[in-house]
ModelCIF file with pLDDT and N, C-alpha, C, O atoms, coordinates in Angstrom:
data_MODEL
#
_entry.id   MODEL 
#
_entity.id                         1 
_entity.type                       polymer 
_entity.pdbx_number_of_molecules   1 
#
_entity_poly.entity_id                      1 
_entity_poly.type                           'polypeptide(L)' 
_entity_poly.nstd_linkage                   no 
_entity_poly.nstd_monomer                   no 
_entity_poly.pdbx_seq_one_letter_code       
;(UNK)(UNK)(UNK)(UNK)(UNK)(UNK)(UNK)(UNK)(UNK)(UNK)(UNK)(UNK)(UNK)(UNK)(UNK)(UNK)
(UNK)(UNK)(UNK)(UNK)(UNK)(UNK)(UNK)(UNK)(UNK)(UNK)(UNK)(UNK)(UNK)(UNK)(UNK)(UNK)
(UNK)(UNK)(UNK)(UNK)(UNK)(UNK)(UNK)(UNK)(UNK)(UNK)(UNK)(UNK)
;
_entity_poly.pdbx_seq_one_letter_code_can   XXXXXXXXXXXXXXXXXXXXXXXXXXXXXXXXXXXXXXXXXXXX 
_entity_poly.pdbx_strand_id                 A 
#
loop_
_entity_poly_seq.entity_id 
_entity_poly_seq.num 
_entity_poly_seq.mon_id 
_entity_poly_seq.hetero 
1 1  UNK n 
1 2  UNK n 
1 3  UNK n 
1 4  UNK n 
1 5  UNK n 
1 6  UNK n 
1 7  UNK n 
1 8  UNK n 
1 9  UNK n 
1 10 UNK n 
1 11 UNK n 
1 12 UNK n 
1 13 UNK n 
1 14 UNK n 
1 15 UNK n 
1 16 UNK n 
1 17 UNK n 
1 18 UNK n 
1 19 UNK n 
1 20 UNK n 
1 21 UNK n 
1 22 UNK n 
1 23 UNK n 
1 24 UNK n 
1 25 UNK n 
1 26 UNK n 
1 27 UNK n 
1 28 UNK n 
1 29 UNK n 
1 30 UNK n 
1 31 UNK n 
1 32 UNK n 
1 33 UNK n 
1 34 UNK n 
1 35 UNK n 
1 36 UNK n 
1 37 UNK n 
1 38 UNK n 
1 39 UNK n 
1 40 UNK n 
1 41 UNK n 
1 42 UNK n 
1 43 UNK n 
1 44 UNK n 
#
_struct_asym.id          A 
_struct_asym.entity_id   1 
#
loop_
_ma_qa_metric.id 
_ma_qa_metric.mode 
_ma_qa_metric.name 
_ma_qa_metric.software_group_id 
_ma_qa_metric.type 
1 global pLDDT . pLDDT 
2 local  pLDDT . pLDDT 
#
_ma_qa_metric_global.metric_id      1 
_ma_qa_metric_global.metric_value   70.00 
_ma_qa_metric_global.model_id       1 
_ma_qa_metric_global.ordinal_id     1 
#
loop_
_ma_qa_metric_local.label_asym_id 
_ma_qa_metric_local.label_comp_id 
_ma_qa_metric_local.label_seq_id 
_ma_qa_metric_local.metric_id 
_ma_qa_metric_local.metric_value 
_ma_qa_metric_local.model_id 
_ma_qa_metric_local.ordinal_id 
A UNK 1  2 97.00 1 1  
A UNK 2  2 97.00 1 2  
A UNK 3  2 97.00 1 3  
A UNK 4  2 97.00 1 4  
A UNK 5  2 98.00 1 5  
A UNK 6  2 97.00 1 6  
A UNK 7  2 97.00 1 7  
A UNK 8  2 97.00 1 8  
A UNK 9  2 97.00 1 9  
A UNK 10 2 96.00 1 10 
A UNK 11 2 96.00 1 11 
A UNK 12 2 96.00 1 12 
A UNK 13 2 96.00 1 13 
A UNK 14 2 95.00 1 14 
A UNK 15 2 93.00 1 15 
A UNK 16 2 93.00 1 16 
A UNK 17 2 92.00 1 17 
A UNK 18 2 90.00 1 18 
A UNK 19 2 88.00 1 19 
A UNK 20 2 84.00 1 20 
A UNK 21 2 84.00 1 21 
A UNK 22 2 81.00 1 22 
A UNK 23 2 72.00 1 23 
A UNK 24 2 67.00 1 24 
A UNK 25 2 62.00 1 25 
A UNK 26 2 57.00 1 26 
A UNK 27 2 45.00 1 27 
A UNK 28 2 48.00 1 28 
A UNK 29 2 44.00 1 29 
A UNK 30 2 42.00 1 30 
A UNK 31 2 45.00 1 31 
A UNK 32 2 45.00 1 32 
A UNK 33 2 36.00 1 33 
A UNK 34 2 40.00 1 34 
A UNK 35 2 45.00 1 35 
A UNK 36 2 45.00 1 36 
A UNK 37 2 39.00 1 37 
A UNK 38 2 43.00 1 38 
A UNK 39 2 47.00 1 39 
A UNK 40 2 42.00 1 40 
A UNK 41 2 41.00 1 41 
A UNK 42 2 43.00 1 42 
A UNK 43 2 36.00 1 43 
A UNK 44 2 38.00 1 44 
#
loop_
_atom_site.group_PDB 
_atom_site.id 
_atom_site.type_symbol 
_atom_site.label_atom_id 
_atom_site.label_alt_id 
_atom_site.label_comp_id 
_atom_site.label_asym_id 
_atom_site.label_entity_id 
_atom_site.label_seq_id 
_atom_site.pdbx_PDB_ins_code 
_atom_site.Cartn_x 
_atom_site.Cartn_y 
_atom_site.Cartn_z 
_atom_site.occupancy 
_atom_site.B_iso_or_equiv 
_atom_site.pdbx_formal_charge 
_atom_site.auth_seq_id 
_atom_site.auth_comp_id 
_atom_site.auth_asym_id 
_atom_site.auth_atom_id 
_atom_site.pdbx_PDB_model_num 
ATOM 1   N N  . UNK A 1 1  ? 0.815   -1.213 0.000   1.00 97.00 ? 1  UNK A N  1 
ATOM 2   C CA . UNK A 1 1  ? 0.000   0.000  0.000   1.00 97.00 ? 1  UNK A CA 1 
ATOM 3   C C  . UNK A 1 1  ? 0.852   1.267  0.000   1.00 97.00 ? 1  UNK A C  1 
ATOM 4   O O  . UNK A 1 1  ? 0.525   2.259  -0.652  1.00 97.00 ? 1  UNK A O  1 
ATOM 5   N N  . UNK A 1 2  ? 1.978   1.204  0.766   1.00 97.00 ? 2  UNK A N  1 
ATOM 6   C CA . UNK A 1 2  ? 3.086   2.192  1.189   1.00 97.00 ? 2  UNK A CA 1 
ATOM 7   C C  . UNK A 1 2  ? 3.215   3.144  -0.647  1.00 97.00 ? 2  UNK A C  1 
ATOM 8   O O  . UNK A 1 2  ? 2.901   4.288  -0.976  1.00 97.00 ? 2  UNK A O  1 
ATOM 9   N N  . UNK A 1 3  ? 3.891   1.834  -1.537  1.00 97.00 ? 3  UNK A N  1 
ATOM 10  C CA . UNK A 1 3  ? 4.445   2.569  -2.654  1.00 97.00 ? 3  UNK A CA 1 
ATOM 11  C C  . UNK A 1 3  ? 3.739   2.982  -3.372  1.00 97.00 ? 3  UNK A C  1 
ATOM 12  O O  . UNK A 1 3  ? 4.069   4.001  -3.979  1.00 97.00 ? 3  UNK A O  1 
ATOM 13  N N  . UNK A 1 4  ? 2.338   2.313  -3.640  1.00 97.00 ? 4  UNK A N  1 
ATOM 14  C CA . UNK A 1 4  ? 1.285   2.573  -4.541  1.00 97.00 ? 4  UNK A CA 1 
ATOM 15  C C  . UNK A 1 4  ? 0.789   4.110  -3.835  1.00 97.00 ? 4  UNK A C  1 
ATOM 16  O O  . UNK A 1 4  ? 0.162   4.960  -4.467  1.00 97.00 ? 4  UNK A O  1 
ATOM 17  N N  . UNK A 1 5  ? 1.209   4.249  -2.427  1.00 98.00 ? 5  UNK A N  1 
ATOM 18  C CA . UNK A 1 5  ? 0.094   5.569  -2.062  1.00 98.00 ? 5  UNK A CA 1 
ATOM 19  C C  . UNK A 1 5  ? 1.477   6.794  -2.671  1.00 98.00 ? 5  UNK A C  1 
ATOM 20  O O  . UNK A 1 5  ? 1.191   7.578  -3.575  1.00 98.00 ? 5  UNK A O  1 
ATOM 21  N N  . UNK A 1 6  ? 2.652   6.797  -2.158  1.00 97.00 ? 6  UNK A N  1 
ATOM 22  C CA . UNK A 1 6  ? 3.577   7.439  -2.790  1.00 97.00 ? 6  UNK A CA 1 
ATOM 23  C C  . UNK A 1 6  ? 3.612   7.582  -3.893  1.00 97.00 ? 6  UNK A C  1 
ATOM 24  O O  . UNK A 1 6  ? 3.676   8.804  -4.028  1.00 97.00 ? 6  UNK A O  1 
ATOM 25  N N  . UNK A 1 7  ? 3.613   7.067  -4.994  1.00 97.00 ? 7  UNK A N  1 
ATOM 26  C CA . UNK A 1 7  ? 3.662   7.668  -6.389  1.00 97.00 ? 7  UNK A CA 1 
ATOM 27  C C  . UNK A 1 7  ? 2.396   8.454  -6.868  1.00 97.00 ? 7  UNK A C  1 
ATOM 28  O O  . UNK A 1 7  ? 2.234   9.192  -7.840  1.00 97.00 ? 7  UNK A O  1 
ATOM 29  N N  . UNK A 1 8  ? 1.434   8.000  -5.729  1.00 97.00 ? 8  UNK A N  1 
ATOM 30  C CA . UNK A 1 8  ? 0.145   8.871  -6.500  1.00 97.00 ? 8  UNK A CA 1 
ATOM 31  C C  . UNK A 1 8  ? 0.183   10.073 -5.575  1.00 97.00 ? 8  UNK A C  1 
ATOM 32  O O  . UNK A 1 8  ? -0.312  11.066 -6.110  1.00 97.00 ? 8  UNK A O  1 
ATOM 33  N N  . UNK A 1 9  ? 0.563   10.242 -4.523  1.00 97.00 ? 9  UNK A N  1 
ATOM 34  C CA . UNK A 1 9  ? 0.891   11.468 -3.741  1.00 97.00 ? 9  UNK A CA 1 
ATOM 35  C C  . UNK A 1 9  ? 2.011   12.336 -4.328  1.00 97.00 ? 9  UNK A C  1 
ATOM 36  O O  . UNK A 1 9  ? 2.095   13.554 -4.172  1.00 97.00 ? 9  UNK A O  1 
ATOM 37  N N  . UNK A 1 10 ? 2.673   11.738 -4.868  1.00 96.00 ? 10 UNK A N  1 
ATOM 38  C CA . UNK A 1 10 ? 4.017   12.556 -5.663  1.00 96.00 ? 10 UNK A CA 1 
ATOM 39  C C  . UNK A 1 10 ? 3.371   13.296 -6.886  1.00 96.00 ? 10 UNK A C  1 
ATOM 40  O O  . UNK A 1 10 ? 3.819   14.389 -7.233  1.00 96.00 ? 10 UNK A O  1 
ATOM 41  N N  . UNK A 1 11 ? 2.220   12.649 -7.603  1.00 96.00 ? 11 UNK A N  1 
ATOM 42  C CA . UNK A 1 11 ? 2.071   13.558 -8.704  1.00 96.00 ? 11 UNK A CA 1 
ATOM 43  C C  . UNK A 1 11 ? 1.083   14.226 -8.292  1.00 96.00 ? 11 UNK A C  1 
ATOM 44  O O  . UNK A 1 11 ? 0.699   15.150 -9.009  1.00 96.00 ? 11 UNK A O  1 
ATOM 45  N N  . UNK A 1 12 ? 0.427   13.970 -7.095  1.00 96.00 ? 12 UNK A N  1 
ATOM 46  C CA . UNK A 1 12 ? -0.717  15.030 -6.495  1.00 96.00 ? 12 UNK A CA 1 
ATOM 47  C C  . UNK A 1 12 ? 0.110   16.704 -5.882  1.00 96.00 ? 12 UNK A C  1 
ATOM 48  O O  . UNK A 1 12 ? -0.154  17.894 -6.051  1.00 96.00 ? 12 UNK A O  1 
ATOM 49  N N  . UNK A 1 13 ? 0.888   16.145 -5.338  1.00 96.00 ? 13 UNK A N  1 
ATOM 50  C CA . UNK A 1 13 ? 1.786   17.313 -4.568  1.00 96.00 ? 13 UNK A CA 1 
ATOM 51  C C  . UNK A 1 13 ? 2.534   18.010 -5.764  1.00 96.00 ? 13 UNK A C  1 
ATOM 52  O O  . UNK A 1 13 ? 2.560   19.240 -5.727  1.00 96.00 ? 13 UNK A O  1 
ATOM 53  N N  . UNK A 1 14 ? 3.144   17.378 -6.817  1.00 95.00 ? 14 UNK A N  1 
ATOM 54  C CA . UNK A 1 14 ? 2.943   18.080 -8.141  1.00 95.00 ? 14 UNK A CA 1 
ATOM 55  C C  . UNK A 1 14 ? 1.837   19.252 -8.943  1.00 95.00 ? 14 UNK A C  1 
ATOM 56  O O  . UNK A 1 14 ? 2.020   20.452 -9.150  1.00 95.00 ? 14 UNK A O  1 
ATOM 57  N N  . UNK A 1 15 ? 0.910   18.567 -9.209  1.00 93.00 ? 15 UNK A N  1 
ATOM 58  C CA . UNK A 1 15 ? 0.037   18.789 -9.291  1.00 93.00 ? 15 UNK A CA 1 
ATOM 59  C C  . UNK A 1 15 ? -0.512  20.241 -8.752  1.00 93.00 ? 15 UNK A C  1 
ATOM 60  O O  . UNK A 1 15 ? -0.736  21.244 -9.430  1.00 93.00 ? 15 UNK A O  1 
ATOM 61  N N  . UNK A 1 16 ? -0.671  20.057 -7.281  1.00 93.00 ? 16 UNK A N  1 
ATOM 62  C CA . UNK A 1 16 ? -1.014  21.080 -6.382  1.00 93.00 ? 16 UNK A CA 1 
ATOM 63  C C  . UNK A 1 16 ? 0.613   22.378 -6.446  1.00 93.00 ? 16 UNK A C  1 
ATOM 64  O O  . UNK A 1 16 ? 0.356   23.536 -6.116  1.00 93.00 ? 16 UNK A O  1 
ATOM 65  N N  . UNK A 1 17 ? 1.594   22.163 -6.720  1.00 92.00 ? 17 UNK A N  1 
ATOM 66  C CA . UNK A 1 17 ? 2.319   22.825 -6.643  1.00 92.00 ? 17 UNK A CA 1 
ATOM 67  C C  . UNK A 1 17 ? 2.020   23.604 -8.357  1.00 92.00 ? 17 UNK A C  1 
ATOM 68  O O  . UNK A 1 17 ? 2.242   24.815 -8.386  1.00 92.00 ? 17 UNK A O  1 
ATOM 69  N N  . UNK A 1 18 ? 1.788   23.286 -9.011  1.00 90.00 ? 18 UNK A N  1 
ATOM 70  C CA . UNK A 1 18 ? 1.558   23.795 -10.524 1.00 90.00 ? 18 UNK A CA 1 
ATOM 71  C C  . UNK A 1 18 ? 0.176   24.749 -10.455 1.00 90.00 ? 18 UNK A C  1 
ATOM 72  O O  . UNK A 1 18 ? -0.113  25.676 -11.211 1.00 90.00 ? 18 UNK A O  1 
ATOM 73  N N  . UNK A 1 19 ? -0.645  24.195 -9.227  1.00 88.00 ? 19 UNK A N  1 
ATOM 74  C CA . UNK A 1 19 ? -1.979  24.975 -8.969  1.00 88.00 ? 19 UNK A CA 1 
ATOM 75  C C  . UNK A 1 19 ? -1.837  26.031 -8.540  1.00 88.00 ? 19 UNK A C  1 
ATOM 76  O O  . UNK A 1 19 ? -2.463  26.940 -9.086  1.00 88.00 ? 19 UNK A O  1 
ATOM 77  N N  . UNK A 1 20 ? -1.153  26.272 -7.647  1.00 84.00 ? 20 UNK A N  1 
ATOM 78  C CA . UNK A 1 20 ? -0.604  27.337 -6.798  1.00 84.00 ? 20 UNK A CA 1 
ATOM 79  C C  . UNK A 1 20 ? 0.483   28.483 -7.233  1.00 84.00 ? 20 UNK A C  1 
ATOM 80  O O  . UNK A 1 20 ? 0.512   29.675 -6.926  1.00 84.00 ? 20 UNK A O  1 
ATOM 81  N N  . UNK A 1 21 ? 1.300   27.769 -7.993  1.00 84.00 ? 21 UNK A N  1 
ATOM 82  C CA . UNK A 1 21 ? 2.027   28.802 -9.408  1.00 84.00 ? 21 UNK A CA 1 
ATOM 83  C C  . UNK A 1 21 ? 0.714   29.542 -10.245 1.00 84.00 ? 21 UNK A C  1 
ATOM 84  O O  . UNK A 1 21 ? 0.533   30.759 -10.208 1.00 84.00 ? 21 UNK A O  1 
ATOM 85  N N  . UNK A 1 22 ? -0.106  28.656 -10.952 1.00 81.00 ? 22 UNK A N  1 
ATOM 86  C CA . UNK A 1 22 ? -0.958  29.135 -11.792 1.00 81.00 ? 22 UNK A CA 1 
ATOM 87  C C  . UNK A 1 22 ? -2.000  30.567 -11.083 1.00 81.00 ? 22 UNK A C  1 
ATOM 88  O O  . UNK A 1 22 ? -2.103  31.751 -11.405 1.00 81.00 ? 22 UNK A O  1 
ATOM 89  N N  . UNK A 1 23 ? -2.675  29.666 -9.938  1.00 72.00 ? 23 UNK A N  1 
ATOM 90  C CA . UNK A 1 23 ? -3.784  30.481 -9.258  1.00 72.00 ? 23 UNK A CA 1 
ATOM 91  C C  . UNK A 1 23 ? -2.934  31.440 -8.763  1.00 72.00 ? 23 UNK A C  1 
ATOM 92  O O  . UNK A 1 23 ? -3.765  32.341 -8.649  1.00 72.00 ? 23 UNK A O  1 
ATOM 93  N N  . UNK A 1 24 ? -1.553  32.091 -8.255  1.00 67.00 ? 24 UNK A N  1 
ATOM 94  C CA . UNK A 1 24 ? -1.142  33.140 -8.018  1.00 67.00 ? 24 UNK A CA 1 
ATOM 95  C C  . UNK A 1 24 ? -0.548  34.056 -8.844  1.00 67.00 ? 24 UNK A C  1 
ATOM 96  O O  . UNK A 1 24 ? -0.085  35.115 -8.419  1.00 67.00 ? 24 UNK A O  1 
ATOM 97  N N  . UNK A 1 25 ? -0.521  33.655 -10.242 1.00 62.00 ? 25 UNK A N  1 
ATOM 98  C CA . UNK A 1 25 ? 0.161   34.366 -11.604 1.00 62.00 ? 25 UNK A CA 1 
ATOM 99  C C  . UNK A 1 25 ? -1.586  35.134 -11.652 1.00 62.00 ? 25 UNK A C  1 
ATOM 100 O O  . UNK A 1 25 ? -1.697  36.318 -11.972 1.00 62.00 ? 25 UNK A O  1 
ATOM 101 N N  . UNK A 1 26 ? -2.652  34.407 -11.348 1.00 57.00 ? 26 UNK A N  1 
ATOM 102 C CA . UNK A 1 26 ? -3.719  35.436 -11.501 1.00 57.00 ? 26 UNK A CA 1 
ATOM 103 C C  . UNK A 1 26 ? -4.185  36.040 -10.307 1.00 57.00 ? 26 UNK A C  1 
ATOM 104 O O  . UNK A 1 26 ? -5.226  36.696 -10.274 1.00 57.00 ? 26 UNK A O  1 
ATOM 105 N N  . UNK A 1 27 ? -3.641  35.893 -9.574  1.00 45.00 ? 27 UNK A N  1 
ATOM 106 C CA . UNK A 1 27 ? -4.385  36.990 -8.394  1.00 45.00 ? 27 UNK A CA 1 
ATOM 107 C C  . UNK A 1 27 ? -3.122  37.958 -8.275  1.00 45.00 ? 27 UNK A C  1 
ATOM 108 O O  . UNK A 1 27 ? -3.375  39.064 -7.799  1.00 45.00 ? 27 UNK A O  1 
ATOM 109 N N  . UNK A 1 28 ? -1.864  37.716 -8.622  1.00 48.00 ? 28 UNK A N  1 
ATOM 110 C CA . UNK A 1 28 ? -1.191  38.604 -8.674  1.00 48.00 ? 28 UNK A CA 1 
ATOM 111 C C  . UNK A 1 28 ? -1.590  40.133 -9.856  1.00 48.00 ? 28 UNK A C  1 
ATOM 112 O O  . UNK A 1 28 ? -1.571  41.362 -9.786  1.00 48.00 ? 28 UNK A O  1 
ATOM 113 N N  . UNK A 1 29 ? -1.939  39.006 -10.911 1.00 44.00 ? 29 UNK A N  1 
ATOM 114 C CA . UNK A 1 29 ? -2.746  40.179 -11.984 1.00 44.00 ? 29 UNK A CA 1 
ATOM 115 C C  . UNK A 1 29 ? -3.810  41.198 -11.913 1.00 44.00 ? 29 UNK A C  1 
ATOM 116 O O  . UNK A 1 29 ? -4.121  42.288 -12.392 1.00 44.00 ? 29 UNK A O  1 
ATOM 117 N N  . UNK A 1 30 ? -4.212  40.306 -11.079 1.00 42.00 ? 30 UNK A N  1 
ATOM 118 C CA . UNK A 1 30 ? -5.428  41.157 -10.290 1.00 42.00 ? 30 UNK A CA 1 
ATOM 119 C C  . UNK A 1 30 ? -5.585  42.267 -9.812  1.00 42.00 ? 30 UNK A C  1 
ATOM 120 O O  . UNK A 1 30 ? -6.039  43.282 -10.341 1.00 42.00 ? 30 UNK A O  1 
ATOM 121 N N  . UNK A 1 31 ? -5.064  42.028 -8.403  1.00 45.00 ? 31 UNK A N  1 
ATOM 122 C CA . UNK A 1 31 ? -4.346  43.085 -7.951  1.00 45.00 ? 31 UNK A CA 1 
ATOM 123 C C  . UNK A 1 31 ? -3.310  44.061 -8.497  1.00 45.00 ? 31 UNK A C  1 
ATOM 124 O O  . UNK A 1 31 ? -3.341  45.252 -8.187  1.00 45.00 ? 31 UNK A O  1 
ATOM 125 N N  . UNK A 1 32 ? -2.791  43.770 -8.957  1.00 45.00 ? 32 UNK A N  1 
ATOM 126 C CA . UNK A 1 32 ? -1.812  44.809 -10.052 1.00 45.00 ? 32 UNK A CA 1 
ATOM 127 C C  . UNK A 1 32 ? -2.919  45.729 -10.793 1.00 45.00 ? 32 UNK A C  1 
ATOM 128 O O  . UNK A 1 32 ? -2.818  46.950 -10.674 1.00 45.00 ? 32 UNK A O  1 
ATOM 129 N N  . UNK A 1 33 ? -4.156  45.074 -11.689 1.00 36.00 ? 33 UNK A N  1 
ATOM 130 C CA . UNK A 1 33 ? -4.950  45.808 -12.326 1.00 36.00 ? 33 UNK A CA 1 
ATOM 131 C C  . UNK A 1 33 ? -5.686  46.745 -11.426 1.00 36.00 ? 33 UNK A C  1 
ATOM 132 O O  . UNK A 1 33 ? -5.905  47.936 -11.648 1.00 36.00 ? 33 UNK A O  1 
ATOM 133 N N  . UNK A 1 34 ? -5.986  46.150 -10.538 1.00 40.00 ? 34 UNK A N  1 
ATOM 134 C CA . UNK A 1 34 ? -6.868  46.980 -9.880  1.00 40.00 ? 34 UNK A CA 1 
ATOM 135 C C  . UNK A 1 34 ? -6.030  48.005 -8.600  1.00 40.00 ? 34 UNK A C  1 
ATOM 136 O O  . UNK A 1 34 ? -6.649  48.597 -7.716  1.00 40.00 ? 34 UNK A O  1 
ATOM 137 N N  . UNK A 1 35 ? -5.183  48.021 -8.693  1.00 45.00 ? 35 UNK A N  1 
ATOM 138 C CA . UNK A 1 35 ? -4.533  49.078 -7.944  1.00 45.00 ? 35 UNK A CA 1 
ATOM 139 C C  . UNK A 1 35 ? -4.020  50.114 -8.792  1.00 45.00 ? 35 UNK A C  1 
ATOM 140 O O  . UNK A 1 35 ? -3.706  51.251 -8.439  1.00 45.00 ? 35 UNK A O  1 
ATOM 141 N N  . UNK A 1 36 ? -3.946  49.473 -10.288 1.00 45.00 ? 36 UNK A N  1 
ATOM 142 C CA . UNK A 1 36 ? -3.464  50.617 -11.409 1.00 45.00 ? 36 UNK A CA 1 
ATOM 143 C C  . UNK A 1 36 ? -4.561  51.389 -11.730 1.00 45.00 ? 36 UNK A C  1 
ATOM 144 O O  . UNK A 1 36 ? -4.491  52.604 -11.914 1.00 45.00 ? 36 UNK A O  1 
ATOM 145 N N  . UNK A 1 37 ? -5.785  50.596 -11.821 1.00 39.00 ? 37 UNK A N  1 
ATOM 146 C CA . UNK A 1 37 ? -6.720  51.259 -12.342 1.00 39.00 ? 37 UNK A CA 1 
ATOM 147 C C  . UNK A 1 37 ? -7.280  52.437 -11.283 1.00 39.00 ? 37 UNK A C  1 
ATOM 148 O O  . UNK A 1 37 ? -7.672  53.507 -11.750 1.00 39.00 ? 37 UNK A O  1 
ATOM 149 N N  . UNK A 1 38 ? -7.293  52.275 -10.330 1.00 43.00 ? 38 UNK A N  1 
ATOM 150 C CA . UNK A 1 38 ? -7.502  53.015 -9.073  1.00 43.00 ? 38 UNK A CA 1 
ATOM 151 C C  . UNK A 1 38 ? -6.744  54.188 -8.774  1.00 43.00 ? 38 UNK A C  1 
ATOM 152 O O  . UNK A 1 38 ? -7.200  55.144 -8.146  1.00 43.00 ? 38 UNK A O  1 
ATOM 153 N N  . UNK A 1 39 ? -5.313  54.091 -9.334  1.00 47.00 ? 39 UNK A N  1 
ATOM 154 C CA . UNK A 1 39 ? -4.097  55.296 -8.832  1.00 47.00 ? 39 UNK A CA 1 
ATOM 155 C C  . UNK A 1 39 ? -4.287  55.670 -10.206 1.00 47.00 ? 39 UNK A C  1 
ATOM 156 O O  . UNK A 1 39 ? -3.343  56.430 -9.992  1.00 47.00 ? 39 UNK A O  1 
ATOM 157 N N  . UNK A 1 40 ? -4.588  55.880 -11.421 1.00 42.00 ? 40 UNK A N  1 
ATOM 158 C CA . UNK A 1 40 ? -4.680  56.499 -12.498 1.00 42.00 ? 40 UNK A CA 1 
ATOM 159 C C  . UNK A 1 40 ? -5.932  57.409 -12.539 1.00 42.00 ? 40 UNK A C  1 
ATOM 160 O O  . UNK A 1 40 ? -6.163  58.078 -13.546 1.00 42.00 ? 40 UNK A O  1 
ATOM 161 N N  . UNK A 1 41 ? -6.917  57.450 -11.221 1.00 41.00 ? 41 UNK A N  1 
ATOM 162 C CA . UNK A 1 41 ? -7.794  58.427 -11.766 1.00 41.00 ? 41 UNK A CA 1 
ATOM 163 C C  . UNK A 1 41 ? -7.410  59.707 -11.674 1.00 41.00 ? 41 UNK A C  1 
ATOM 164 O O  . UNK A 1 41 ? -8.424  60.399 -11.585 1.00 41.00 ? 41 UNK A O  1 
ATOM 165 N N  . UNK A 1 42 ? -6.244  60.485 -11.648 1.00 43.00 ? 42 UNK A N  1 
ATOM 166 C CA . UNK A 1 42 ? -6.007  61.347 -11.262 1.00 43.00 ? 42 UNK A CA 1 
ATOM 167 C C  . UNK A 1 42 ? -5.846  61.838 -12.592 1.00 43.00 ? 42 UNK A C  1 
ATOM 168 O O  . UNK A 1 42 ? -6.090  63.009 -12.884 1.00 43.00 ? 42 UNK A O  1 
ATOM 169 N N  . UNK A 1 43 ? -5.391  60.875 -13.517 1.00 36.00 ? 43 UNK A N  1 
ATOM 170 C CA . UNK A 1 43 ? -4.892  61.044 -15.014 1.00 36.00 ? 43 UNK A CA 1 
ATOM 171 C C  . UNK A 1 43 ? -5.516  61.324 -15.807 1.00 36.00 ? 43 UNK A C  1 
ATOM 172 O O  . UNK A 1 43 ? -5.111  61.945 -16.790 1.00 36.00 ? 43 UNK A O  1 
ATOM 173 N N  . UNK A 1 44 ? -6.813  60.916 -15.612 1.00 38.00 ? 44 UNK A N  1 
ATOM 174 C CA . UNK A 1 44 ? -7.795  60.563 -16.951 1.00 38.00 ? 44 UNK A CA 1 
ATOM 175 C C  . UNK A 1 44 ? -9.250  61.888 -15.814 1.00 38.00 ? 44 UNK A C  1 
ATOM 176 O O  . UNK A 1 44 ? -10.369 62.116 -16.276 1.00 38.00 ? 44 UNK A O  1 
#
């Protein structure tokens, strides 16, 4: 049971590590937009 649960936990923890790159490349965007869009009303 040991090895069979390890290899499928290895590509889960993978997995979840690729999730967490992804889902923070967009909340980083996010926030970037919306703090730009916010400090530019002075401009327009």
């Amino acid at each position: 049971l040991a090895a069979k649960t390890a290899y499928i936990a290895e590509r889960a923890a993978d997995n979840a590590h690729a999730g967490t790159q992804s889902v923070s490349g967009q909340y980083n965007a996010a926030g970037t937009l919306s703090s730009q869009l916010a400090s530019r009303y002075d401009f327009w």
